[in-house]
N, C-alpha and C. Protein backbone atom coordinates (compact mmCIF):
# COMPACT_ATOMS: atom_id res chain seq x y z
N UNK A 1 0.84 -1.21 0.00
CA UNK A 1 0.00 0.00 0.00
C UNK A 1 0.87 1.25 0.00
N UNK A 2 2.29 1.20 0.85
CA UNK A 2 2.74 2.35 1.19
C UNK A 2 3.65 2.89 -0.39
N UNK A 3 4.00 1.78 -0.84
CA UNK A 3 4.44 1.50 -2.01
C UNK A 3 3.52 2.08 -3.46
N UNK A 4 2.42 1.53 -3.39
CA UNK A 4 1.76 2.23 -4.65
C UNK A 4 1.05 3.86 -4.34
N UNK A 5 1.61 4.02 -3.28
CA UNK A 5 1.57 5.55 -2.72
C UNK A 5 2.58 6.38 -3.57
N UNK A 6 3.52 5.94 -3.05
CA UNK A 6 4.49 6.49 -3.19
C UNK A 6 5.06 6.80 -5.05
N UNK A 7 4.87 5.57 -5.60
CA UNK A 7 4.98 5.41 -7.19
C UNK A 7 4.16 6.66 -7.70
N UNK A 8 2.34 6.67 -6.92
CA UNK A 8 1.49 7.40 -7.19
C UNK A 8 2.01 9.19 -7.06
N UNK A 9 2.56 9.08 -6.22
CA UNK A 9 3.30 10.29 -5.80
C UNK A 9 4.22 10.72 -6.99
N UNK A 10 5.06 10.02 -7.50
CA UNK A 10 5.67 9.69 -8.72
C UNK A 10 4.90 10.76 -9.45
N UNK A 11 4.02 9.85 -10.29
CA UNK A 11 3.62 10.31 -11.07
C UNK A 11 3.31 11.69 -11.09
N UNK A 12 2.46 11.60 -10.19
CA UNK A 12 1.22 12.95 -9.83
C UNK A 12 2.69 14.41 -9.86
N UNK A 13 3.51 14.15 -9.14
CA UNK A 13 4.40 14.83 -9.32
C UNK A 13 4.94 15.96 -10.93
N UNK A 14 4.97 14.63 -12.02
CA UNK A 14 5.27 14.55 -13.33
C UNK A 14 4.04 15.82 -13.55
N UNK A 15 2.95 14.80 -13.47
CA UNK A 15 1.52 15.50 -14.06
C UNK A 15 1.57 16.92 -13.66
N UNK A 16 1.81 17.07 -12.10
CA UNK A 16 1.49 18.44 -12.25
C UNK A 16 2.35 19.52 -12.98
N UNK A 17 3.57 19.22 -13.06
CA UNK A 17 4.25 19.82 -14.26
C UNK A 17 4.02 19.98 -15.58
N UNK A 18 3.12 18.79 -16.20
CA UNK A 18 2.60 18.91 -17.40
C UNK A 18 1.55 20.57 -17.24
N UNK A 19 0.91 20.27 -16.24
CA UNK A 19 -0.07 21.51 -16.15
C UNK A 19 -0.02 23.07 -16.25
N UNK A 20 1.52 23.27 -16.16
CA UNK A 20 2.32 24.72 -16.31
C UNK A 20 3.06 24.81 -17.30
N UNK A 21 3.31 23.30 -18.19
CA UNK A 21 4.45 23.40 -19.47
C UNK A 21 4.11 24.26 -20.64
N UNK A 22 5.71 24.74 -20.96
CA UNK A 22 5.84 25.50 -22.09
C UNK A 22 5.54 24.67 -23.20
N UNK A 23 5.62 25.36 -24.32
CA UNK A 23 5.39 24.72 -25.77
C UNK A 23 7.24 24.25 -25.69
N UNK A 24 8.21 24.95 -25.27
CA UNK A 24 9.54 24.68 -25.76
C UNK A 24 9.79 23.29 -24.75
N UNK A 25 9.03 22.76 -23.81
CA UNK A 25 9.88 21.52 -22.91
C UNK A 25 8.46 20.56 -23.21
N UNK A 26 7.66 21.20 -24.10
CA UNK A 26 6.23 20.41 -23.28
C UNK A 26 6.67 18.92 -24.01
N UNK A 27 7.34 18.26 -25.33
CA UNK A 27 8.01 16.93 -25.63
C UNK A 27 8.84 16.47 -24.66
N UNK A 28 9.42 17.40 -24.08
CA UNK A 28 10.54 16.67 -23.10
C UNK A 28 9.71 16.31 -21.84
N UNK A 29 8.80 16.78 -20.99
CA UNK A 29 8.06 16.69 -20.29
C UNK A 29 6.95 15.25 -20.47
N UNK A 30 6.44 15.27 -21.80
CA UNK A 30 5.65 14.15 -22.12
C UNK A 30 6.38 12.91 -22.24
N UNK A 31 7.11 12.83 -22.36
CA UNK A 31 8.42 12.24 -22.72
C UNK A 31 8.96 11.27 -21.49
N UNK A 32 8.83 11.98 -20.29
CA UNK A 32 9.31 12.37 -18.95
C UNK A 32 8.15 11.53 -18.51
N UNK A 33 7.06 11.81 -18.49
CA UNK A 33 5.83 11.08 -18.06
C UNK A 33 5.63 9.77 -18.92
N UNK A 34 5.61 9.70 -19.49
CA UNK A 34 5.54 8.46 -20.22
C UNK A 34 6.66 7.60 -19.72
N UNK A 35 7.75 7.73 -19.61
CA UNK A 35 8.80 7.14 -18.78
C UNK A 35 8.36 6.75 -17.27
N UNK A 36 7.84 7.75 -16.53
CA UNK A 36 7.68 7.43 -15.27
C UNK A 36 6.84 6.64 -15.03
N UNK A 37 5.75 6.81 -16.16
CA UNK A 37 4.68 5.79 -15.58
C UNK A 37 4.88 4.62 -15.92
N UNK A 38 5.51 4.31 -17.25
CA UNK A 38 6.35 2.59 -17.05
C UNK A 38 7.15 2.46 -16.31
N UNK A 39 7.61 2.95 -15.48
CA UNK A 39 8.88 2.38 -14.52
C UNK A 39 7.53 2.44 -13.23
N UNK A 40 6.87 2.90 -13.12
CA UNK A 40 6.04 3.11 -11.93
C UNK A 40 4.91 1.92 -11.99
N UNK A 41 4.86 1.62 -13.39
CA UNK A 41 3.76 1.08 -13.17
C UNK A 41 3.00 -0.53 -12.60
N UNK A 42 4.28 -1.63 -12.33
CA UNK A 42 3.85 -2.07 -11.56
C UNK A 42 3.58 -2.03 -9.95
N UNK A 43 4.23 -1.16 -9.46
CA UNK A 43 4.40 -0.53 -8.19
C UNK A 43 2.72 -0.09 -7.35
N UNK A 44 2.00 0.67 -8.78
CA UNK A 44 1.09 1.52 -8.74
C UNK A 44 0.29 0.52 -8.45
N UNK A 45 -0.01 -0.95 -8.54
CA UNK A 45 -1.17 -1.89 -7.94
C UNK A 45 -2.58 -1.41 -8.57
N UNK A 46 -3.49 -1.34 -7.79
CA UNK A 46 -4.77 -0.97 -7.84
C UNK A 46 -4.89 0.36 -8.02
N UNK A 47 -4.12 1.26 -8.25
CA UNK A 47 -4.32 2.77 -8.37
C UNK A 47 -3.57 3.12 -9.89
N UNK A 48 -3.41 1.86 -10.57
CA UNK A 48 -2.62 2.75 -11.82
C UNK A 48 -3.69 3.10 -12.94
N UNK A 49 -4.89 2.42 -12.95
CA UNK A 49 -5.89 2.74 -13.90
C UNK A 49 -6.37 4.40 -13.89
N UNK A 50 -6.24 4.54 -12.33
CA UNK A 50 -6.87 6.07 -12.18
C UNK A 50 -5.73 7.16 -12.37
N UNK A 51 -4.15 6.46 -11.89
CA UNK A 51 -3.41 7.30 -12.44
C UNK A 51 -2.85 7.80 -14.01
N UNK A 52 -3.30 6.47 -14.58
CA UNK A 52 -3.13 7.28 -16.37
C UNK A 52 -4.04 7.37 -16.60
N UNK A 53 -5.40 7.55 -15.81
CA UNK A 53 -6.42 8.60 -16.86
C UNK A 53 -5.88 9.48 -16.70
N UNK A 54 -5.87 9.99 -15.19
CA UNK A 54 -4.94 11.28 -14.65
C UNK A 54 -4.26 11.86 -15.77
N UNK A 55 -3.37 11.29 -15.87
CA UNK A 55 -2.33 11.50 -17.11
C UNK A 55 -2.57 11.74 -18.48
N UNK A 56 -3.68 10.53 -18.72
CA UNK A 56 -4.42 11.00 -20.07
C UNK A 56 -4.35 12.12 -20.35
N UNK A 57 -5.50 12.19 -19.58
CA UNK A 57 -6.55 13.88 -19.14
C UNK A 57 -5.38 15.15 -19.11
N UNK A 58 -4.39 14.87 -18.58
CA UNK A 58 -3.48 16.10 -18.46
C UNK A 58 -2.99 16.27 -19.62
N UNK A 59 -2.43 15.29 -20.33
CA UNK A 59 -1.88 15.59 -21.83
C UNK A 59 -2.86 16.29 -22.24
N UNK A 60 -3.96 15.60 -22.72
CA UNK A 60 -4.97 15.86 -23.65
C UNK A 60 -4.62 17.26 -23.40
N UNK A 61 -5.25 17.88 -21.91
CA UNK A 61 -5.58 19.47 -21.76
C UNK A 61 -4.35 20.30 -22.19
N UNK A 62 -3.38 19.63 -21.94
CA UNK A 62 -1.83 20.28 -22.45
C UNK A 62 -1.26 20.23 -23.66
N UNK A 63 -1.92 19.48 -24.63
CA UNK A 63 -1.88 19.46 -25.90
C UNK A 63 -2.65 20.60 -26.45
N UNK A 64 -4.27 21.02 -26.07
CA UNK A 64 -5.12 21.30 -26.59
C UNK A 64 -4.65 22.72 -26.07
N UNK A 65 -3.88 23.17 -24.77
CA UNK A 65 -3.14 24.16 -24.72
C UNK A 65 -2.11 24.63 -25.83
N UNK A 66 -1.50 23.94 -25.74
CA UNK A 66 -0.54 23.75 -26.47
C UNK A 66 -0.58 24.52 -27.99
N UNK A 67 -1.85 23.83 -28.62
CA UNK A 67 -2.33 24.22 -30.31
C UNK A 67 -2.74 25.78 -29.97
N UNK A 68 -3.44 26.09 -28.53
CA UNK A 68 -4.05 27.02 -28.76
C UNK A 68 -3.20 28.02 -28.79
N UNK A 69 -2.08 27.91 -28.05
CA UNK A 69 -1.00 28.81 -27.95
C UNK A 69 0.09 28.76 -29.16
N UNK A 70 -0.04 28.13 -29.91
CA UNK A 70 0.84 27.85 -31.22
C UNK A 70 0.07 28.70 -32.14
N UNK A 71 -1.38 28.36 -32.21
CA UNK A 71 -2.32 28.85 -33.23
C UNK A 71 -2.28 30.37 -32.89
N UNK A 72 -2.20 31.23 -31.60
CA UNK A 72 -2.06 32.20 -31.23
C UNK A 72 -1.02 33.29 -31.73
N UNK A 73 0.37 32.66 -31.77
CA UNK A 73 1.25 33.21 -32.18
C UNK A 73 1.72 32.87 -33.79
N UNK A 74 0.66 32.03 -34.10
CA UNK A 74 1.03 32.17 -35.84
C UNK A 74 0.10 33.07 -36.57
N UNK A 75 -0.85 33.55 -35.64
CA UNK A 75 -2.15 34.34 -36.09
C UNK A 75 -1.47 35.94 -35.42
N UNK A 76 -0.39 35.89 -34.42
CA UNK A 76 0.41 37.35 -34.42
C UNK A 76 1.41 37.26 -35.60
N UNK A 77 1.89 36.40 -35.68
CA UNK A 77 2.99 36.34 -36.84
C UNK A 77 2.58 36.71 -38.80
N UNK A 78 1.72 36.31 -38.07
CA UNK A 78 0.74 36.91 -39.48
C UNK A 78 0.21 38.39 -39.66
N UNK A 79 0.12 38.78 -38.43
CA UNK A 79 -0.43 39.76 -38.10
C UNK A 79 0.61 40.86 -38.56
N UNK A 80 1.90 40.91 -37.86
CA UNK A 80 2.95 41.13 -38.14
C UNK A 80 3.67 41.60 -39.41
N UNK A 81 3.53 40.16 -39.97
CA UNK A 81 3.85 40.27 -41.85
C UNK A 81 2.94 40.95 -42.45
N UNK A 82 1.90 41.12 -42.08
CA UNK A 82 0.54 41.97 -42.99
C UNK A 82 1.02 43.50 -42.93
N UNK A 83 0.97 43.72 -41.36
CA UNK A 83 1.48 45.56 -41.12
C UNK A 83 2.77 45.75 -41.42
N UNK A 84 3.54 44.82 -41.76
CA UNK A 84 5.04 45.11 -42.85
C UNK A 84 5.15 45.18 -43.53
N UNK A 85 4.47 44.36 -44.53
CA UNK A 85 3.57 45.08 -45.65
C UNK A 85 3.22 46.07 -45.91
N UNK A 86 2.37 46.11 -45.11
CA UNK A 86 1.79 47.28 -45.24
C UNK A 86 2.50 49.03 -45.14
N UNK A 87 3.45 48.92 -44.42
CA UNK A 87 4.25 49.90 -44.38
C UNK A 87 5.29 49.61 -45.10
N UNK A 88 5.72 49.07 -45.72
CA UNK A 88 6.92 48.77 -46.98
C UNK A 88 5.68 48.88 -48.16
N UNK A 89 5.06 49.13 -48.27
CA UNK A 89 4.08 49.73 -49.61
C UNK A 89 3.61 51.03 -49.11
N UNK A 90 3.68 51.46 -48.51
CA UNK A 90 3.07 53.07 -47.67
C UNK A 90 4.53 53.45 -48.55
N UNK A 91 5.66 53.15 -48.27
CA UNK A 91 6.89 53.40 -47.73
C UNK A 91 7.14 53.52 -49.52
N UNK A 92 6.85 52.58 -49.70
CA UNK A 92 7.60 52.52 -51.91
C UNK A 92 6.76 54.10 -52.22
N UNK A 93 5.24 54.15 -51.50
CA UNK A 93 4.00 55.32 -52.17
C UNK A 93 4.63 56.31 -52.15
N UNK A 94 5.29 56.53 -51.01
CA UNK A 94 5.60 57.54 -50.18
C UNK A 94 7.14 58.16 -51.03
N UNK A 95 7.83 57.32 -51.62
CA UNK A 95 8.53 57.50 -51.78
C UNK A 95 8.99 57.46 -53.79
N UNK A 96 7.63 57.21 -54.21
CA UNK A 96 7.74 57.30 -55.50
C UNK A 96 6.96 58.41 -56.00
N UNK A 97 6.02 59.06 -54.33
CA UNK A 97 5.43 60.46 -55.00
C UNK A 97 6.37 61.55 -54.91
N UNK A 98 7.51 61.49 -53.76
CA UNK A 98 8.50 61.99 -53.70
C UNK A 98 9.41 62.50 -55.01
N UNK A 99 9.46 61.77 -55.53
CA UNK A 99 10.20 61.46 -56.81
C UNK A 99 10.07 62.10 -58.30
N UNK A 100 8.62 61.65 -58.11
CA UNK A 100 7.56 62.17 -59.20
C UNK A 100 7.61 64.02 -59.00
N UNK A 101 7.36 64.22 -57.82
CA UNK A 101 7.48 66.10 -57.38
C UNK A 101 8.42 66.75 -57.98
């Protein structure tokens, strides 16, 4: 008992780190958990079913983080290239009415 505590401890440990990960460690982290819970997992007895839903569940939400925060900064990055544009054509206008005068 004191034993699949402790494994459990393990894990839960891992998981809650998944819950704060960056996009730059979040592979190394999954990575990390997936490791622990095979080395943990005969230890875990009667509590390992509930500990990789646990785990499931945390990826999943840390994945689905993950896209949202990827999708976030490719939708600034875009954003970005548009108003550079946009001022490198202000910038040619600006500078071919110049010309023309």
């Amino acid at each position: 008992r004191r034993q699949e505590h402790a494994a459990a401890v393990s894990v839960r440990k891992v998981i809650q780190r998944i819950r704060v990960v960056q996009p730059s460690n979040f592979e190394a982290l999954r990575t990390e958990l997936e490791k622990t819970i095979v080395v943990h997992l005969d230890k875990l007895g009667s509590m390992a079913e509930k500990v990789q839903q646990e785990a499931e569940k945390e990826l999943i939400e840390a994945q689905a983080r993950m896209d949202a925060l990827n999708e976030k900064l490719l939708k600034e990055q875009k954003q970005k290239a548009e108003e550079e544009a946009k001022r490198q054509m202000q910038t040619e206008i600006a500078e071919k009415m110049k010309s023309d005068a």
